[in-house]
Structures are given as C-alpha cells and as structure tokens.
PDB file of N, CA and C in Angstrom:
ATOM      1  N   UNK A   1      74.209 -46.072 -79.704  1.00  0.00           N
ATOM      2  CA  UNK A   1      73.129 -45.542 -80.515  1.00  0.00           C
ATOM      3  C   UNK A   1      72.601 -44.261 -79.882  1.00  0.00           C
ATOM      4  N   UNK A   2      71.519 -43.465 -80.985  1.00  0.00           N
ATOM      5  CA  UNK A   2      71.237 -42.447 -80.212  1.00  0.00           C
ATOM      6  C   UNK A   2      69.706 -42.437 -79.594  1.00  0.00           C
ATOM      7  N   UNK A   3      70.596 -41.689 -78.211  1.00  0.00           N
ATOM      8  CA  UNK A   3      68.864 -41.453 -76.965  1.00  0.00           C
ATOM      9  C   UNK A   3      68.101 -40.723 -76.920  1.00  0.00           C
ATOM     10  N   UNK A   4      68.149 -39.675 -77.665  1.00  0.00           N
ATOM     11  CA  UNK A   4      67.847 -38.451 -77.882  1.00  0.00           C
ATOM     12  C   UNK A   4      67.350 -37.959 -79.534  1.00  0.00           C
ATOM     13  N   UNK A   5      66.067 -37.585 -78.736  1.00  0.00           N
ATOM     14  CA  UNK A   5      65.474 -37.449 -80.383  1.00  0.00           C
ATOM     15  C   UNK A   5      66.376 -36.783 -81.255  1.00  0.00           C
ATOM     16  N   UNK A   6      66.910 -35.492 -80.582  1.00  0.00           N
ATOM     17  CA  UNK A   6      67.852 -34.101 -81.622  1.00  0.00           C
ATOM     18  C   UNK A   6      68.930 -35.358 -82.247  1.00  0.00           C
ATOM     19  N   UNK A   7      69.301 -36.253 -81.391  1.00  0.00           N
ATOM     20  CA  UNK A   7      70.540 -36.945 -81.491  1.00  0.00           C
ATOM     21  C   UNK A   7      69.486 -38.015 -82.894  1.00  0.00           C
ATOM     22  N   UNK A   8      69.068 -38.502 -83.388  1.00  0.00           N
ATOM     23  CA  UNK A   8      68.490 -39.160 -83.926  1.00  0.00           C
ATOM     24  C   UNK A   8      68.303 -38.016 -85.430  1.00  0.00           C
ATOM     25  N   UNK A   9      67.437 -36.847 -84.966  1.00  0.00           N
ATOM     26  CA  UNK A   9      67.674 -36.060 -86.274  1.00  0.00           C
ATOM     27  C   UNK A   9      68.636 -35.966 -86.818  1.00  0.00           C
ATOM     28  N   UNK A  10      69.960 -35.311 -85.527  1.00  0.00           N
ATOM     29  CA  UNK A  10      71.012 -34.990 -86.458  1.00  0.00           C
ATOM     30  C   UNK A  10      71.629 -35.969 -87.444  1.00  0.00           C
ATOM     31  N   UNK A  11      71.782 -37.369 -86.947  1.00  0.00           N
ATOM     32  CA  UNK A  11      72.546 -38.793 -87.707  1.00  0.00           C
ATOM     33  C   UNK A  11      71.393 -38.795 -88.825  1.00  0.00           C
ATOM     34  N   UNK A  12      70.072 -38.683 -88.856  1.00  0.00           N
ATOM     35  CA  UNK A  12      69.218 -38.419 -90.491  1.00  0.00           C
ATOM     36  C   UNK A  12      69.883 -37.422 -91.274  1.00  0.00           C
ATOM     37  N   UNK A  13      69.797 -36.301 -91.001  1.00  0.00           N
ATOM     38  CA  UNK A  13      70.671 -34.684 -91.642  1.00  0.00           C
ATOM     39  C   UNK A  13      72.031 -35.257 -91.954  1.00  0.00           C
ATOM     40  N   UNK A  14      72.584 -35.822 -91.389  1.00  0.00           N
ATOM     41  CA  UNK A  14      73.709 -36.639 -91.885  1.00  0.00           C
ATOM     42  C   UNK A  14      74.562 -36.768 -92.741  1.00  0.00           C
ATOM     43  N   UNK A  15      73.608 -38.065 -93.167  1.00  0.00           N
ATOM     44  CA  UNK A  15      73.585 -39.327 -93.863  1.00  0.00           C
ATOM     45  C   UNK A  15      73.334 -38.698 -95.017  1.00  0.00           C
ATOM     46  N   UNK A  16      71.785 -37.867 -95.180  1.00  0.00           N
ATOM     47  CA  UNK A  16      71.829 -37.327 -96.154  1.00  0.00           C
ATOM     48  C   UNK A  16      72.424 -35.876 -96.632  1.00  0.00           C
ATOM     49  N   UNK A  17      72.898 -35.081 -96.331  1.00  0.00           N
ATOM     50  CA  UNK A  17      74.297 -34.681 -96.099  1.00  0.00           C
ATOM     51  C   UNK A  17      75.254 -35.004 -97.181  1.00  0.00           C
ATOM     52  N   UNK A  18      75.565 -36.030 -96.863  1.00  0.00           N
ATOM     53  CA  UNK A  18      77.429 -37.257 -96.975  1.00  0.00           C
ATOM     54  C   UNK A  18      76.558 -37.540 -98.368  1.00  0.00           C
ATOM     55  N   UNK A  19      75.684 -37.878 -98.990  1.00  0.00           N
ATOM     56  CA  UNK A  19      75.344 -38.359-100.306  1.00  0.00           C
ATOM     57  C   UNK A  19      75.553 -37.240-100.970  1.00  0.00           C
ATOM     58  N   UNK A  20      74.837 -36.192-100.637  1.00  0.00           N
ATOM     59  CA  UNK A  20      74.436 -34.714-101.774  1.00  0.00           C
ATOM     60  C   UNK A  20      75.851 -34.289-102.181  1.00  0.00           C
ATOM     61  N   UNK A  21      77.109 -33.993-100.814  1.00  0.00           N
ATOM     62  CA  UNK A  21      78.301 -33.873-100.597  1.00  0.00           C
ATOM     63  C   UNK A  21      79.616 -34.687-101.276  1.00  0.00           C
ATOM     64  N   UNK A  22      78.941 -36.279-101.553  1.00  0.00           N
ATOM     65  CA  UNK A  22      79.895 -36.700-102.477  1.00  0.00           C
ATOM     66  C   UNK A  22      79.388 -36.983-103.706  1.00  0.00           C
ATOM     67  N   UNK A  23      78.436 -36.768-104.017  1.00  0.00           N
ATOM     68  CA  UNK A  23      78.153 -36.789-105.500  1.00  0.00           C
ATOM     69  C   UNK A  23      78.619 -35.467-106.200  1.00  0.00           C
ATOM     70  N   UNK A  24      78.403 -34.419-105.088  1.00  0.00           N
ATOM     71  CA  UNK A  24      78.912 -32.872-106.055  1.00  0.00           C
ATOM     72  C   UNK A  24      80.445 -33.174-105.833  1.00  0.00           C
ATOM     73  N   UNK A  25      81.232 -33.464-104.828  1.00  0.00           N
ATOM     74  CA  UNK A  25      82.245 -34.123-104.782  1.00  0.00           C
ATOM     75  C   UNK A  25      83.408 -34.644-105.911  1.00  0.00           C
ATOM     76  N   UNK A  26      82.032 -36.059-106.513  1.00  0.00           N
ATOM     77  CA  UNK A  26      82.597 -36.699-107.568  1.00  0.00           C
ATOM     78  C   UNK A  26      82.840 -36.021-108.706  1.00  0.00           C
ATOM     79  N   UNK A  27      81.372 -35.209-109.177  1.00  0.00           N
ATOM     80  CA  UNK A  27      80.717 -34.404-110.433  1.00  0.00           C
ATOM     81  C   UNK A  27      81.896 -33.215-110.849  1.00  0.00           C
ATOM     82  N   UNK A  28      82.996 -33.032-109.928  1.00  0.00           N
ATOM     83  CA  UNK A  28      83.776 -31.979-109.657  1.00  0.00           C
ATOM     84  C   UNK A  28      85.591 -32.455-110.051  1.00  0.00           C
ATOM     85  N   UNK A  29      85.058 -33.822-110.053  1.00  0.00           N
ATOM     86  CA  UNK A  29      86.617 -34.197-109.978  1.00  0.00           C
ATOM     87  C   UNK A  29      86.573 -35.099-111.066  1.00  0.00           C
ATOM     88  N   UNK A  30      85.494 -35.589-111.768  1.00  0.00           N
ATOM     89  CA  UNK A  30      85.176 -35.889-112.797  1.00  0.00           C
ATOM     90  C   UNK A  30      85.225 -34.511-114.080  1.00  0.00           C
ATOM     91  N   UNK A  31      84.717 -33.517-113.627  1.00  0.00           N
ATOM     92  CA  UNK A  31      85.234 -32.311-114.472  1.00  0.00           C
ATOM     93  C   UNK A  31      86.132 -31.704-114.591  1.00  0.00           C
ATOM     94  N   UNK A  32      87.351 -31.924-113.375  1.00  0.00           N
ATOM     95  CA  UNK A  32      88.756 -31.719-113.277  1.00  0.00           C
ATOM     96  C   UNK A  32      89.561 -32.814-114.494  1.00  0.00           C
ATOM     97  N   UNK A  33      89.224 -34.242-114.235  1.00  0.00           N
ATOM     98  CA  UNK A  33      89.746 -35.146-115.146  1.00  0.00           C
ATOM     99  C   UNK A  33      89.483 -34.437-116.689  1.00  0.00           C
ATOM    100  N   UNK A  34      88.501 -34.381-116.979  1.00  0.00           N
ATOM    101  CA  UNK A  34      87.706 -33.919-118.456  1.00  0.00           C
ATOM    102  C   UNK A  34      89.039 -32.820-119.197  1.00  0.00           C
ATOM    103  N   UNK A  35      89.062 -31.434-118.065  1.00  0.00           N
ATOM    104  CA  UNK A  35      89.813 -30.826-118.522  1.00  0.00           C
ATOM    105  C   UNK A  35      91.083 -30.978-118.894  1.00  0.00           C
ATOM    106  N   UNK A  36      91.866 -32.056-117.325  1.00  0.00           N
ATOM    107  CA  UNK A  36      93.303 -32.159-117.405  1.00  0.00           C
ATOM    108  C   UNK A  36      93.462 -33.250-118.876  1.00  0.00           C
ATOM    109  N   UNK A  37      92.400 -34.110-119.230  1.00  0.00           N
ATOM    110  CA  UNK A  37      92.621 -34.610-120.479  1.00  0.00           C
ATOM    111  C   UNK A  37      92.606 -33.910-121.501  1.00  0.00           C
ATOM    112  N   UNK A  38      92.237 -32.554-122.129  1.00  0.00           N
ATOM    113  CA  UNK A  38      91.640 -31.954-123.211  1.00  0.00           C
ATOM    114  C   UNK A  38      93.025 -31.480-123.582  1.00  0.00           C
ATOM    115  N   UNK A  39      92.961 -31.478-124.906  1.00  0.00           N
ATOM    116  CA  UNK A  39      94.319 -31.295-125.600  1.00  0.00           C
ATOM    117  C   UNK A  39      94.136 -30.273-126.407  1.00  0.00           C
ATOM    118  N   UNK A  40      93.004 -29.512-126.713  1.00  0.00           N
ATOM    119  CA  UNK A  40      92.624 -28.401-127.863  1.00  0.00           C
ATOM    120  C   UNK A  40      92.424 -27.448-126.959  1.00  0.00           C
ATOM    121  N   UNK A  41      93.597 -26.455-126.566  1.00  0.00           N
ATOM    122  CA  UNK A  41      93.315 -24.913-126.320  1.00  0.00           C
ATOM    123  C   UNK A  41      92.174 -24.522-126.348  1.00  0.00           C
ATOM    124  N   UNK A  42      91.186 -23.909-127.276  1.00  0.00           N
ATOM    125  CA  UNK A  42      90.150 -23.668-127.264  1.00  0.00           C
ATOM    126  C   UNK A  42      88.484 -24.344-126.277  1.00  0.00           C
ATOM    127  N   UNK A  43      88.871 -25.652-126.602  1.00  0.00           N
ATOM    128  CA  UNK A  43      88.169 -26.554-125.581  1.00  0.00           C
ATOM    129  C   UNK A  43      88.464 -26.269-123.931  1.00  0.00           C
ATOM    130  N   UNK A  44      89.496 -26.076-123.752  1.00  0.00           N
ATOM    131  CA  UNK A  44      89.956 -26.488-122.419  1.00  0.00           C
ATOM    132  C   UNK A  44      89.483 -24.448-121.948  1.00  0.00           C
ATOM    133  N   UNK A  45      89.692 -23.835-122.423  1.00  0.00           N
ATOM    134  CA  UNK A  45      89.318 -22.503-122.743  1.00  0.00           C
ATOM    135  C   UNK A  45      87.966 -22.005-122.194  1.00  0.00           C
ATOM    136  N   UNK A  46      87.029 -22.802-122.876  1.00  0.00           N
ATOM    137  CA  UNK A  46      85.872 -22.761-122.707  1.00  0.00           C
ATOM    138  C   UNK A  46      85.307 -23.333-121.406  1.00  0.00           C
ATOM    139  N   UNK A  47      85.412 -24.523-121.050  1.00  0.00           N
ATOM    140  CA  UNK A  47      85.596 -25.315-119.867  1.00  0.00           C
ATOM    141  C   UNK A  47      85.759 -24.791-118.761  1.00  0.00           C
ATOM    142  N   UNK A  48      87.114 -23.799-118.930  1.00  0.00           N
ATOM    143  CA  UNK A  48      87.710 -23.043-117.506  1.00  0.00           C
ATOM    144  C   UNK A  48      86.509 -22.601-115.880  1.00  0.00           C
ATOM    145  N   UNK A  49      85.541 -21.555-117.000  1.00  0.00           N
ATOM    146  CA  UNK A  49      85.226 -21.014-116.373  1.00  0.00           C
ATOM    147  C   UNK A  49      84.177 -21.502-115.535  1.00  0.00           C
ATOM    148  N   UNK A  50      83.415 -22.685-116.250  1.00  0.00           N
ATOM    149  CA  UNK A  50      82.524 -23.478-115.621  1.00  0.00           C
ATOM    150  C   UNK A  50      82.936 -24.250-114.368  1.00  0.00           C
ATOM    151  N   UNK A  51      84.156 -24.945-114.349  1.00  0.00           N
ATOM    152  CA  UNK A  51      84.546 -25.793-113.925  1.00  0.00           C
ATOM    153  C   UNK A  51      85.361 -24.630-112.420  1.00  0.00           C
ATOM    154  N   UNK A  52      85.876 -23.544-112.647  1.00  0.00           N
ATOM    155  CA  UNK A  52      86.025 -22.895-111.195  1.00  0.00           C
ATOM    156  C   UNK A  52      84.826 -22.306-110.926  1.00  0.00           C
ATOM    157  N   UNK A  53      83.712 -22.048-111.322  1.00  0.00           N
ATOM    158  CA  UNK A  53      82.340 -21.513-110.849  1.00  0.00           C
ATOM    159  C   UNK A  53      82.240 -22.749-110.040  1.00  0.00           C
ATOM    160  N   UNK A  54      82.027 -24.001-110.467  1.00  0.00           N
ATOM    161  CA  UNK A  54      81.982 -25.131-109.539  1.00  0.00           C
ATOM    162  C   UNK A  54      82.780 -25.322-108.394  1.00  0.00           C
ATOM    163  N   UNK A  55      83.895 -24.908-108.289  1.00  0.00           N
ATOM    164  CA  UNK A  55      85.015 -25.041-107.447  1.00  0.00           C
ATOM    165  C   UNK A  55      84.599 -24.018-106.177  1.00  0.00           C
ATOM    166  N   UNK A  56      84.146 -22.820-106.537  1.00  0.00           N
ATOM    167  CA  UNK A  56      83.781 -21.773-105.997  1.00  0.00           C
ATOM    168  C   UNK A  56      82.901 -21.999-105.115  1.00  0.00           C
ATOM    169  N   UNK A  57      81.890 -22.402-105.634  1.00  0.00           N
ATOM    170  CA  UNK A  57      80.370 -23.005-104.911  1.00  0.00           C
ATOM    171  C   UNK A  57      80.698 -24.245-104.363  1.00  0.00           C
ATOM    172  N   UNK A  58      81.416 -24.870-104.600  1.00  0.00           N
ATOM    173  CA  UNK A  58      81.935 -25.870-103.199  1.00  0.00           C
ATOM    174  C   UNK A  58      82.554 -25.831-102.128  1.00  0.00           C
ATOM    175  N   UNK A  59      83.656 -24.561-102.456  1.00  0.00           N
ATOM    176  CA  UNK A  59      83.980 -23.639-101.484  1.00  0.00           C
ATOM    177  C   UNK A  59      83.464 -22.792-100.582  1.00  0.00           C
ATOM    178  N   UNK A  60      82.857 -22.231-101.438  1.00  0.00           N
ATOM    179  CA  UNK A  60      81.804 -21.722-100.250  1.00  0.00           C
ATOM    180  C   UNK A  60      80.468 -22.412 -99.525  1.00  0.00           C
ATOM    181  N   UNK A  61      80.220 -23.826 -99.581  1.00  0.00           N
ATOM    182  CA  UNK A  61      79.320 -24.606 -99.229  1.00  0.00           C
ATOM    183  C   UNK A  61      80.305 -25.384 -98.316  1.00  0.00           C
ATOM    184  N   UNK A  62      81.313 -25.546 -97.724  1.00  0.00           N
ATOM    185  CA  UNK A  62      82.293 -26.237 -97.648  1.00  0.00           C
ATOM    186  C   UNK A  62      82.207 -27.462 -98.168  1.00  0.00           C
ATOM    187  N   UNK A  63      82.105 -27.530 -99.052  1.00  0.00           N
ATOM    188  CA  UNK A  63      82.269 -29.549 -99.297  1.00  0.00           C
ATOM    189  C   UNK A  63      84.012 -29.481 -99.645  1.00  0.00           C
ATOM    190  N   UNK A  64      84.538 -28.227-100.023  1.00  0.00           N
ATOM    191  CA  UNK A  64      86.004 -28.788-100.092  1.00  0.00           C
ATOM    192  C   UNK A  64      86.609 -27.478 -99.637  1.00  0.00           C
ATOM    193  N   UNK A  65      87.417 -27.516 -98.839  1.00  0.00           N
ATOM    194  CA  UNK A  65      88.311 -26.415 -98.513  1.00  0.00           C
ATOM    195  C   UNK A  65      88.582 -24.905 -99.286  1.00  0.00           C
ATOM    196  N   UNK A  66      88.446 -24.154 -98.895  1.00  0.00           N
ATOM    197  CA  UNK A  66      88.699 -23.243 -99.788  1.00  0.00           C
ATOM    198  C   UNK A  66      90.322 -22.914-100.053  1.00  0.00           C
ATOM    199  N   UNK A  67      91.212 -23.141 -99.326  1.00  0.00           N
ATOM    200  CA  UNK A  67      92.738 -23.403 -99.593  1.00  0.00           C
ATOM    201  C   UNK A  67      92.337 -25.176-101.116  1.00  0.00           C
ATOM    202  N   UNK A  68      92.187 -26.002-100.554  1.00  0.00           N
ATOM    203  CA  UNK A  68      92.164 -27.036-101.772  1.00  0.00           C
ATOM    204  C   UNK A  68      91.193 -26.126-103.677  1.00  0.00           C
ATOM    205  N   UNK A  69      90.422 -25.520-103.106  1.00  0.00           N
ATOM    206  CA  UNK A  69      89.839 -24.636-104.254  1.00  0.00           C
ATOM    207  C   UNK A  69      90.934 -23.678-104.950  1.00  0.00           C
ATOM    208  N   UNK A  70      91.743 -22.978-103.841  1.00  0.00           N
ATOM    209  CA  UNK A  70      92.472 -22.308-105.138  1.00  0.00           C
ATOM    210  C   UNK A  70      93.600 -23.037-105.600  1.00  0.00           C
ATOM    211  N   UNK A  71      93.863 -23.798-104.736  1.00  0.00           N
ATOM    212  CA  UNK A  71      95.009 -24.976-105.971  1.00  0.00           C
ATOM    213  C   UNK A  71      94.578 -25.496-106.590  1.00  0.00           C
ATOM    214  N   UNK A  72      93.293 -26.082-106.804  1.00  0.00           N
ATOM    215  CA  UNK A  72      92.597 -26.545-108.110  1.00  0.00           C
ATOM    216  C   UNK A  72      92.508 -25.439-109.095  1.00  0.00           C
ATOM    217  N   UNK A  73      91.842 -24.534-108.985  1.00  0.00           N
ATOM    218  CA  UNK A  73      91.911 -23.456-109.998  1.00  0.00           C
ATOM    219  C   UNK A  73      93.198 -23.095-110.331  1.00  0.00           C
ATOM    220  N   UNK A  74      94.272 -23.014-109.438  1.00  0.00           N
ATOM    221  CA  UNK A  74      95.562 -22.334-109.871  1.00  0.00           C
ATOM    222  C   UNK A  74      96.235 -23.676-111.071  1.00  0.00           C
ATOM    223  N   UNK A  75      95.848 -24.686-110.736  1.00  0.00           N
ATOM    224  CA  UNK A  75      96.823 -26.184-111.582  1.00  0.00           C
ATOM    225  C   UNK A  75      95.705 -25.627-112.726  1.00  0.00           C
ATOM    226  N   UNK A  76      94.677 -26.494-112.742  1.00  0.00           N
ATOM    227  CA  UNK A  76      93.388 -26.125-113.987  1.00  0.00           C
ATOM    228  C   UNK A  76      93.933 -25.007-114.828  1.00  0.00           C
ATOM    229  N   UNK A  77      93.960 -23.541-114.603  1.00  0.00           N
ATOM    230  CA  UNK A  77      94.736 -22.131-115.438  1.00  0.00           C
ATOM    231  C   UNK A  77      96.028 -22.771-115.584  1.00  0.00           C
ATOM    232  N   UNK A  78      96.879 -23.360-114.749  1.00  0.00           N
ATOM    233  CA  UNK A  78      97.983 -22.875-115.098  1.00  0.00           C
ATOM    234  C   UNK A  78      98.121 -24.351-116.476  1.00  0.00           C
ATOM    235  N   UNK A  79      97.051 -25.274-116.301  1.00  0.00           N
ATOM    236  CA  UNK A  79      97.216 -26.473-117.242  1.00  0.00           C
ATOM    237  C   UNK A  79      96.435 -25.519-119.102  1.00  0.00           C
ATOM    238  N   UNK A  80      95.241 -24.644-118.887  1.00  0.00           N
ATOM    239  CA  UNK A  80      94.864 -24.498-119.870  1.00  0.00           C
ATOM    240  C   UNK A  80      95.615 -23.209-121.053  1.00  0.00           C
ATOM    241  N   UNK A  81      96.883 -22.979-119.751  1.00  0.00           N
ATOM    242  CA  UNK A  81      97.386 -21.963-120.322  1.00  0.00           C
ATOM    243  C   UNK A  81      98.509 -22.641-121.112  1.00  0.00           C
ATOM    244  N   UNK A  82      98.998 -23.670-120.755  1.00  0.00           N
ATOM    245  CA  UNK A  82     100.266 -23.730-121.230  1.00  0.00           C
ATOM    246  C   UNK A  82      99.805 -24.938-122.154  1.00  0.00           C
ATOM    247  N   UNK A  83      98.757 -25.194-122.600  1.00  0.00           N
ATOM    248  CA  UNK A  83      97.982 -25.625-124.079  1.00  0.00           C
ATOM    249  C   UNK A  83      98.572 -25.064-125.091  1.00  0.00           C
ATOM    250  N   UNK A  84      98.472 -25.417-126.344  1.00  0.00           N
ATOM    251  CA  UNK A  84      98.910 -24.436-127.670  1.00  0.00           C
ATOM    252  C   UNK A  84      98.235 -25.134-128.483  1.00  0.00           C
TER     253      UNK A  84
END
C-alpha cells in the first residue's frame, strides 16, 4: 500500500483517470461499430468526419495511440468509400 501522501494522490488521479479513459474508450468503438455497420453511402458519409474528430482527440489525449488512430481512420475511409 501507499506511505506517502503524493503516493496516495497519485493512485486517486488514477482510478479516476482509468474511468473517464474507458468510457471515451468505449463511446469510440461503439461509433466505429455504428459506422462499420451502415450500409447507405450517404449515412456513413456524414458520420466520417465526426467519428475521426473523435479519433483525433484521443490521440492527442493519449487514450489510444496515435499509430492505432490512423489505422482506424485509414479502415473507417477506406470502408465508407467503397460503399455505393
């Protein structure tokens, strides 16, 4: 356990941390599913851009790699392109 007060803050900062981190997490891969299901060009179209603005801002927050960010965006385009 921890002896040390800093050591005590940091495991609080944490914890809460690891919640904020996997809920935007989930909220992200739940909007990945949404798209890779959408079958209407236009829909999936619209979607795009929201859904790598999200990708972006997780990237740069690190909650996910920024190498894992542009293969999400690169599959995502390369899925809404080849829609018809």
């Amino acid at each position: 356990m921890a002896n040390h007060k800093s050591a005590e803050k940091r495991i609080r900062q944490t914890a809460v941390r690891k919640v904020t981190n996997k809920y935007y997490a989930r909220t992200m891969r739940n909007a990945l599913k949404k798209i890779r299901n959408t079958t209407k060009k236009e829909e999936a179209a619209a979607m795009l851009p929201k859904i790598t603005g999200m990708i972006d801002r997780l990237a740069k927050k690190n909650i996910i790699h920024k190498n894992k960010a542009a293969n999400l965006k690169s599959s995502i385009t390369k899925h809404v392109n080849s829609l018809s």
